[in-house]
Protein backbone atom coordinates (compact mmCIF):
# COMPACT_ATOMS: atom_id res chain seq x y z
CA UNK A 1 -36.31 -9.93 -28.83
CA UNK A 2 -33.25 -12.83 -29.27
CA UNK A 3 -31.01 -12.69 -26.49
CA UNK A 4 -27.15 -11.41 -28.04
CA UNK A 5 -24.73 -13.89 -27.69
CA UNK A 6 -21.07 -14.20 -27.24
CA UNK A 7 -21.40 -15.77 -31.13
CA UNK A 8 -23.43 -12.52 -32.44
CA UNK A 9 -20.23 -10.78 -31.23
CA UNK A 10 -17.60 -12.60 -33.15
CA UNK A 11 -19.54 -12.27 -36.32
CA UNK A 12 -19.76 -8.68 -36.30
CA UNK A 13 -16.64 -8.36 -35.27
CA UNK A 14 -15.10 -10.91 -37.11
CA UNK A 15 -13.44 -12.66 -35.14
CA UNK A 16 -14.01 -16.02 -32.52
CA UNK A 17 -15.58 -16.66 -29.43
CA UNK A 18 -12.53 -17.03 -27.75
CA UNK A 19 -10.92 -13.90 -28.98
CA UNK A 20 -14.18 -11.82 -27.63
CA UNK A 21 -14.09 -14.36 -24.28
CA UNK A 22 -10.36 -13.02 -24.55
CA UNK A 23 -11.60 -9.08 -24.25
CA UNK A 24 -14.23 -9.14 -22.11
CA UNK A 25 -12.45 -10.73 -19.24
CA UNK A 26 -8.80 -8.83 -19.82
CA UNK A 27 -6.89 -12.85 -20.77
CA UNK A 28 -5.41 -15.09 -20.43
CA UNK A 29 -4.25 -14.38 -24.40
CA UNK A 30 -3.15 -10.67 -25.39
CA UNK A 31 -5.65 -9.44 -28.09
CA UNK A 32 -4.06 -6.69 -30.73
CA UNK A 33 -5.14 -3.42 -30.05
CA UNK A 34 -7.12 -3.41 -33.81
CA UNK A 35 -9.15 -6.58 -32.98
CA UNK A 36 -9.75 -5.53 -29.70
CA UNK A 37 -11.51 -2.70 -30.67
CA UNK A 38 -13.69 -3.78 -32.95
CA UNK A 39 -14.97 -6.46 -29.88
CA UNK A 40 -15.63 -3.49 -28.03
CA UNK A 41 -17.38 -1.67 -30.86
CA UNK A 42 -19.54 -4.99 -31.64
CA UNK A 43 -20.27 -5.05 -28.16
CA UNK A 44 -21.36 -1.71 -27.76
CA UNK A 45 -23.65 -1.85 -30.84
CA UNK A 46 -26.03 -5.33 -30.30
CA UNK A 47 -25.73 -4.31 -26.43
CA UNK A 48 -24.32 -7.83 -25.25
CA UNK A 49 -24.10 -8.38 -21.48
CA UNK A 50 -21.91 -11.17 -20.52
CA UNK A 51 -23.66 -13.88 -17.99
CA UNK A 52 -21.70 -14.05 -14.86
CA UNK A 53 -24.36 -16.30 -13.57
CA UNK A 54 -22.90 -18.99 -16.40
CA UNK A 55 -19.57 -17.61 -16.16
CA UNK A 56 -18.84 -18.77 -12.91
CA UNK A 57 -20.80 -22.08 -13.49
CA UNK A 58 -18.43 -22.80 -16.08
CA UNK A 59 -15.54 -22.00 -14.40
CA UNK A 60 -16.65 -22.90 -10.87
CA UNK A 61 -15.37 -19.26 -10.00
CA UNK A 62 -16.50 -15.37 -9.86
CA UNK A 63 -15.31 -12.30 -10.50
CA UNK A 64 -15.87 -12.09 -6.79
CA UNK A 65 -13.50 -11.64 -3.64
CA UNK A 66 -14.49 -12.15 0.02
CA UNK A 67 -13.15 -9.98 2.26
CA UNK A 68 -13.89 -10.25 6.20
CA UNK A 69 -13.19 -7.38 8.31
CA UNK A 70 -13.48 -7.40 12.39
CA UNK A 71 -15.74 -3.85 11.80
CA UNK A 72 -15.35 -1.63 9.29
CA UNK A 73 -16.25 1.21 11.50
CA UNK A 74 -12.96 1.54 12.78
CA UNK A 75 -10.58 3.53 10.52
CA UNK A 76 -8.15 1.47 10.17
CA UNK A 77 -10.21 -1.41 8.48
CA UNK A 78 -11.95 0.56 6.71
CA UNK A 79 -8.76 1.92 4.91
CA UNK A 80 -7.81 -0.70 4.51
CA UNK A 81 -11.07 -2.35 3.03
CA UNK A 82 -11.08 0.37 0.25
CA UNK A 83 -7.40 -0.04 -0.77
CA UNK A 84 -8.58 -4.07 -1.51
CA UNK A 85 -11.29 -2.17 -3.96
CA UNK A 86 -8.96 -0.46 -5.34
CA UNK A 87 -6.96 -3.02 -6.08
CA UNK A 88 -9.47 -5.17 -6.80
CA UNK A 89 -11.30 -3.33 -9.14
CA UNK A 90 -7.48 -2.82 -10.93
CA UNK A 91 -7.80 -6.64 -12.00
CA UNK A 92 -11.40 -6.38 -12.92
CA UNK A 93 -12.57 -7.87 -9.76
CA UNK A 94 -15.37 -6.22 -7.52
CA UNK A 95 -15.49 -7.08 -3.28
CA UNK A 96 -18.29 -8.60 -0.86
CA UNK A 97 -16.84 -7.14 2.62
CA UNK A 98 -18.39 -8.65 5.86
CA UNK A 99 -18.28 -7.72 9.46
CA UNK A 100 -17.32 -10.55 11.69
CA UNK A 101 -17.84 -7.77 15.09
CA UNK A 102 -14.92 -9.95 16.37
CA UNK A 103 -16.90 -12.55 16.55
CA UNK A 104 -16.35 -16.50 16.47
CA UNK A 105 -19.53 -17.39 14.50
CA UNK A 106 -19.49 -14.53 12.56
CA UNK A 107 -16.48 -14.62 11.06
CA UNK A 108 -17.77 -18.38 10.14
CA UNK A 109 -20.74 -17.60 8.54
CA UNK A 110 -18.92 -14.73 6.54
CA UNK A 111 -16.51 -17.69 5.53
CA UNK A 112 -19.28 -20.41 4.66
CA UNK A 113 -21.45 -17.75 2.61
CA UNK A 114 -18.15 -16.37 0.94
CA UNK A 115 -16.76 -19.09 -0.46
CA UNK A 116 -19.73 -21.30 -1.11
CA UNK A 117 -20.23 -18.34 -3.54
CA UNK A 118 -17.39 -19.81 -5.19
CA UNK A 119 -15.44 -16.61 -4.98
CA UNK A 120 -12.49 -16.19 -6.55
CA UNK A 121 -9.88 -15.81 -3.57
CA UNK A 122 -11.03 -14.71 0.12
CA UNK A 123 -9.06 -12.24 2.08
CA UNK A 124 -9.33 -13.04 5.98
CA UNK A 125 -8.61 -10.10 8.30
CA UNK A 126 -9.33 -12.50 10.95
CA UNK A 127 -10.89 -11.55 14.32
CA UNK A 128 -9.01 -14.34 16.28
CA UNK A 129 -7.34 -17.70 16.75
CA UNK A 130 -10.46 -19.78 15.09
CA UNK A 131 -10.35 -23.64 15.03
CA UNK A 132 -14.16 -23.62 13.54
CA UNK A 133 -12.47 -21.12 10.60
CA UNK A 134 -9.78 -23.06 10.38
CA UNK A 135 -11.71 -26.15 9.62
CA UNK A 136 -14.20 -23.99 7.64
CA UNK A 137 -11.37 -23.14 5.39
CA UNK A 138 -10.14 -26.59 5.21
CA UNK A 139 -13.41 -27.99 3.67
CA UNK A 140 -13.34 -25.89 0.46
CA UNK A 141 -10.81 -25.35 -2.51
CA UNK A 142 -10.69 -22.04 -2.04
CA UNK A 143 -8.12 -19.29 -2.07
CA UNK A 144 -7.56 -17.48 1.38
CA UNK A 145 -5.03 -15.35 1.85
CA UNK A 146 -5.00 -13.29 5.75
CA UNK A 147 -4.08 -9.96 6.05
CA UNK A 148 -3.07 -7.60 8.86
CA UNK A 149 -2.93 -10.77 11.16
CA UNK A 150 -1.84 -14.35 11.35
CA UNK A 151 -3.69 -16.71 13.97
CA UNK A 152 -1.79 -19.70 15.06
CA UNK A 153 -4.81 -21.74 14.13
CA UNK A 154 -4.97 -20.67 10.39
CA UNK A 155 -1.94 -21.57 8.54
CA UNK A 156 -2.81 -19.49 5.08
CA UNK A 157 -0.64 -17.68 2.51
CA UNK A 158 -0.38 -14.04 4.92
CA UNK A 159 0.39 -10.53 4.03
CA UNK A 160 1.27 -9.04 7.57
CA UNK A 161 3.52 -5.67 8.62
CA UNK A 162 6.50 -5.27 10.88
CA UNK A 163 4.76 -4.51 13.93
CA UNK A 164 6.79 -5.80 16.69
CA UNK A 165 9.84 -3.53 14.89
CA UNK A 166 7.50 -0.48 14.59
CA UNK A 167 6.22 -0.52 18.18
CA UNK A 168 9.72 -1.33 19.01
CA UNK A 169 11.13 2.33 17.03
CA UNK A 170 8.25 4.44 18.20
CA UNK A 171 8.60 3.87 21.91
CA UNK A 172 12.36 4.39 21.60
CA UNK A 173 11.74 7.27 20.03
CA UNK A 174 9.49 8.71 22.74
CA UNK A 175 12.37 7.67 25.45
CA UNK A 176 14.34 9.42 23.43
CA UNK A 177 12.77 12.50 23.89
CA UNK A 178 13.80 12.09 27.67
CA UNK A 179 11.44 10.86 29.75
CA UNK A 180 11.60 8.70 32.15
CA UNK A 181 9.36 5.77 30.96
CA UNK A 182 6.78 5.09 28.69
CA UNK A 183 3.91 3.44 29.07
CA UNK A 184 1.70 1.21 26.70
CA UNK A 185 -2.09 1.14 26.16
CA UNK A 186 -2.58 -2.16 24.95
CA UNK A 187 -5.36 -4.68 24.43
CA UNK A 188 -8.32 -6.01 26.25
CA UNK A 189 -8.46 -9.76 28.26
CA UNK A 190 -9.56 -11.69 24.85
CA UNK A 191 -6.60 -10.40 23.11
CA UNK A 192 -4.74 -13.68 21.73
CA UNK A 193 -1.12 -14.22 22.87
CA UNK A 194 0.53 -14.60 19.66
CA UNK A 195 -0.53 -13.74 16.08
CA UNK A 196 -2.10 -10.70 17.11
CA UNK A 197 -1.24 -7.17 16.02
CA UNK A 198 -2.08 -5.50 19.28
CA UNK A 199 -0.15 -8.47 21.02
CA UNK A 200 2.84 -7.52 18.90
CA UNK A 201 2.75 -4.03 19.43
CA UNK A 202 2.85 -4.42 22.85
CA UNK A 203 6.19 -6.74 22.45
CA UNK A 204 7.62 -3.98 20.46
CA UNK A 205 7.36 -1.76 23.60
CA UNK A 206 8.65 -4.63 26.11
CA UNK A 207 11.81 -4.97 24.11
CA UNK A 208 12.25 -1.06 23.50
CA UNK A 209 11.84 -0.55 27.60
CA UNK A 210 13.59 -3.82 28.12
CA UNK A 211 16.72 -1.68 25.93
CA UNK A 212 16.89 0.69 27.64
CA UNK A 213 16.66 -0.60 31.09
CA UNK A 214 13.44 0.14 31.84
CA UNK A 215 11.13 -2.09 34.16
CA UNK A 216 7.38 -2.47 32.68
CA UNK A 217 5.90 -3.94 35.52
CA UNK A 218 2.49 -1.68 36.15
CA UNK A 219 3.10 0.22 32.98
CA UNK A 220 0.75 -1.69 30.59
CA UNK A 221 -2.68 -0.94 30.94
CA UNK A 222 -5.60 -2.66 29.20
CA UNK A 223 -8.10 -0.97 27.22
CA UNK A 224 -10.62 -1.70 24.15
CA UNK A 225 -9.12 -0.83 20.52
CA UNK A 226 -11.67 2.19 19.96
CA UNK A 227 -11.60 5.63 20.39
CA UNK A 228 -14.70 6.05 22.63
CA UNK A 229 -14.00 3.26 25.60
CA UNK A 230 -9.80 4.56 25.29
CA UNK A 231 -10.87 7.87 25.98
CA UNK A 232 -12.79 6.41 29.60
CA UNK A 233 -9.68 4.48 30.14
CA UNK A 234 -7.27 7.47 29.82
CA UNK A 235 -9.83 9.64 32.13
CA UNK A 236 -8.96 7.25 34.72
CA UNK A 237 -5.31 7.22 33.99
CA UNK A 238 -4.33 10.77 33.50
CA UNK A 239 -6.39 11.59 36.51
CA UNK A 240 -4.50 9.46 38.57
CA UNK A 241 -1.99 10.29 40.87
CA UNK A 242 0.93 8.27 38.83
CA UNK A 243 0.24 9.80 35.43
CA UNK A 244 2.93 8.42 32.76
CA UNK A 245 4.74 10.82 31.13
CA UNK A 246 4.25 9.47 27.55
CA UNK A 247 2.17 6.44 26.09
CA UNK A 248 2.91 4.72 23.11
CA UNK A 249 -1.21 3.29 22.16
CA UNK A 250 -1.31 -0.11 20.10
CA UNK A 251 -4.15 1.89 17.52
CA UNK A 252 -4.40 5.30 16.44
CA UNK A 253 -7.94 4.94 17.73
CA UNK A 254 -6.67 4.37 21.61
CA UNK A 255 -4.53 7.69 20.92
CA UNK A 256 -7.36 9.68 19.51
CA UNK A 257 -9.38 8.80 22.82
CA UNK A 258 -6.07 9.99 24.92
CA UNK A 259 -5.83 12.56 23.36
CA UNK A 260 -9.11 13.38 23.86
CA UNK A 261 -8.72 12.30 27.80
CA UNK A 262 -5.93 14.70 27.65
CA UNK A 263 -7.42 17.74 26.67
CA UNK A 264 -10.77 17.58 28.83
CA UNK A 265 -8.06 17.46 31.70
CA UNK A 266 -6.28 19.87 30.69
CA UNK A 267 -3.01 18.15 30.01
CA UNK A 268 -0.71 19.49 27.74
CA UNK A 269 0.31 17.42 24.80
CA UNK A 270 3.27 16.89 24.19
CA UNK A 271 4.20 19.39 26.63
CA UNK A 272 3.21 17.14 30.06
CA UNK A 273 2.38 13.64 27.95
CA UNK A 274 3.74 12.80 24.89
CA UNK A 275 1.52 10.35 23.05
CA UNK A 276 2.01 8.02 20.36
CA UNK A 277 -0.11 5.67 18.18
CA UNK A 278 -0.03 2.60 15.42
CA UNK A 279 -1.56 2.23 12.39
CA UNK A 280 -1.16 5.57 10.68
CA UNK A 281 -5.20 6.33 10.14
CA UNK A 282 -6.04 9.66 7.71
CA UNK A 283 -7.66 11.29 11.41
CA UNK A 284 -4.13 11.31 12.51
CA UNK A 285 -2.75 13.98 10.75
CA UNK A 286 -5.37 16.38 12.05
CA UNK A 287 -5.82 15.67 15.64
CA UNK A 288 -4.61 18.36 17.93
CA UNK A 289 -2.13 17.95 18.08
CA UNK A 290 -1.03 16.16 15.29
CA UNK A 291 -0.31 12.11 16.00
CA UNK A 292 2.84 10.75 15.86
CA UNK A 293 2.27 7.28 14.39
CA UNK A 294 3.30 3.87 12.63
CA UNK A 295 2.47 3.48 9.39
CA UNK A 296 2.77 1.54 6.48
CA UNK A 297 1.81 0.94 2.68
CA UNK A 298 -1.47 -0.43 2.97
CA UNK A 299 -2.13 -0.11 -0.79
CA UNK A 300 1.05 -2.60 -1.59
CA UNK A 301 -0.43 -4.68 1.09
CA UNK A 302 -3.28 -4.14 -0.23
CA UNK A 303 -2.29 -5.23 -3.86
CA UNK A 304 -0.13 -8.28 -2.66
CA UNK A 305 -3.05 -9.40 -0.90
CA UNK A 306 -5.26 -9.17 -3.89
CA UNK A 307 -2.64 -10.89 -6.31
CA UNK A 308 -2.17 -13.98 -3.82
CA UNK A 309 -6.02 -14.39 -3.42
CA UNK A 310 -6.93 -14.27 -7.13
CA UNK A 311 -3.45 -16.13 -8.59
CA UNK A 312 -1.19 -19.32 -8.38
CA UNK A 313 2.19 -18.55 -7.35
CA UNK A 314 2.70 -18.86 -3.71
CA UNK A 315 -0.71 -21.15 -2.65
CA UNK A 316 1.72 -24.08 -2.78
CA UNK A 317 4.90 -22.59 -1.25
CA UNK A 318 6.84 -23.80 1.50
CA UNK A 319 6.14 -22.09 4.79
CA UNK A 320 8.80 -19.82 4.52
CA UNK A 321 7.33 -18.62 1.02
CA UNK A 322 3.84 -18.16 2.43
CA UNK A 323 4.60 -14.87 4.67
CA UNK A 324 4.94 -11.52 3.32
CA UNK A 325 5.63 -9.32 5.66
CA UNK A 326 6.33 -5.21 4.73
CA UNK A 327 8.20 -2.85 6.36
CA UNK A 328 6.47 0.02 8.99
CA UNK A 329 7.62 3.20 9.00
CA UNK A 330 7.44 6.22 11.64
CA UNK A 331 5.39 9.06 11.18
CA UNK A 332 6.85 11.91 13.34
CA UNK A 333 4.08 14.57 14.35
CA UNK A 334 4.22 16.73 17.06
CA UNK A 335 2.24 14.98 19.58
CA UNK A 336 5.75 13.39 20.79
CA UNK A 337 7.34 16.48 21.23
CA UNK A 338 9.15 16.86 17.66
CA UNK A 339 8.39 20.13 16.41
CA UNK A 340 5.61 20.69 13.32
């Protein structure tokens, strides 16, 4: 049986190539409702199935788009891996997510296979400050655009939130509820210096104490972003005999572990701790008790991400053009002490 062709298309339908090319992949040319119907109907009756394979030789680009996560088993990313689906699949375009496990090399290979797979943009939620990325990028016409972060190393087109502002509310907000300090779970000892998330979060609590007089000398404690090492770490501190009064956790993941921590001591939250997280997860509404988080629009970022990978308009910008950066909002719960 004859392979169907784009051609066997346009006859039935009567019509041209480029008009059913037009159809089938949504542009660049608007095609009239009436025409565009009777594409789909041809199209439907001889079966045709375009060739991405030739497709993408053609135009030296797929209907793909790379996206590189540190791990997808933490909430956060993986909320935020499904809202670039979403938006994704909104402009026809479907998503290869890898794990770079905060890796160096891995995040490198993920980059090399990506994009010599001649995707169509690459979105970089980027596990550190890479030089080998950096030059990885460098060495193919690609579109990457980094999200969540911004490594010094990698200067790309960047779709980043507020975070130094939204640390920076919520631990005023906890202080405002009285007490006498606040302290921070932040990071671990690999946790860059700049560019970083975490690292920003933790500035937004410096500044906050720093307002309201507040020393933060032996206040910050290390710990790992998940759940399941927090929870050992706030063991150790709650038990203590200099228990904070309220922590304000760089991830919602750290809080979910103290507030785990919490309860096996039998510490009452937000009655003897208040506690406080970033990121805004789903989980966060029903912990117990509820989290009272940062949060933000990851589907916008989500969409503006999506939109710089795949388009034109701010790959050549000037620096200044090249940051998006969108607002974080609080998410009052009752784990600081405000009432349900």
């Amino acid at each position: 049986m004859a392979k169907v062709t784009r051609d066997d298309v346009a006859r039935l339908a009567g019509t041209s190539t480029a008009v059913v090319s037009y159809v089938i992949n949504n542009g660049p040319r608007p095609v009239a409702a009436g025409t565009r119907e009777r594409v789909l109907n041809a199209i439907k009756e001889l079966g045709y199935r375009p060739d991405r394979v030739a497709q993408a030789m053609a135009s030296q680009r797929t209907d793909l788009i790379g996206l590189i996560v540190p791990d997808a088993r933490q909430p956060f990313f993986a909320e935020m891996a499904h809202a670039v689906e979403q938006a994704a699949a909104e402009r026809g375009k479907m998503v290869l997510v890898g794990n770079s496990d905060y890796a160096d090399e891995r995040e490198v290979h993920y980059l090399r296979a990506f994009l010599g797979m001649r995707v169509s943009g690459l979105i970089l939620i980027s596990q550190g400050p890479s030089e080998h990325a950096a030059t990885e990028i460098d060495a193919w016409d690609a579109r990457v655009v980094l999200l969540h972060r911004r490594p010094d190393a990698i200067d790309d087109v960047a779709v980043v939130l507020d975070d130094i502002g939204g640390a920076q509310r919520i631990t005023a907000h906890l202080l405002g509820h009285g007490h006498a300090y606040v302290a921070c779970l932040g990071g671990v000892d690999s946790t860059p210096e700049s560019g970083d998330p975490v690292t920003d979060h933790v500035t937004g609590w410096r500044r906050a104490m720093a307002e309201a007089g507040l020393s933060t000398e032996g206040r910050l404690f290390k710990a790992p972003y998940n759940r399941y090492d927090a929870y050992k770490v706030a063991l150790e501190l709650l038990a203590g005999p200099d228990r904070p009064p309220a922590i304000m956790c760089a991830t919602d993941d750290q809080a979910i572990g103290v507030l785990r921590a919490a309860r096996e001591l039998r510490i009452d939250v937000p009655g003897e701790l208040a506690v406080a997280g970033f990121d805004d997860v789903k989980e966060a509404g029903l912990t117990d008790p509820p989290l009272t988080t940062v949060g933000s629009d990851r589907e916008a970022m989500a969409r503006a991400a999506v939109d710089l990978a795949i388009g034109d308009s701010e790959n050549g910008g000037a620096p200044s053009d090249r940051l998006r950066q969108f607002p974080s909002t609080l998410r009052i719960r009752r784990s600081c002490g405000c009432p349900a």
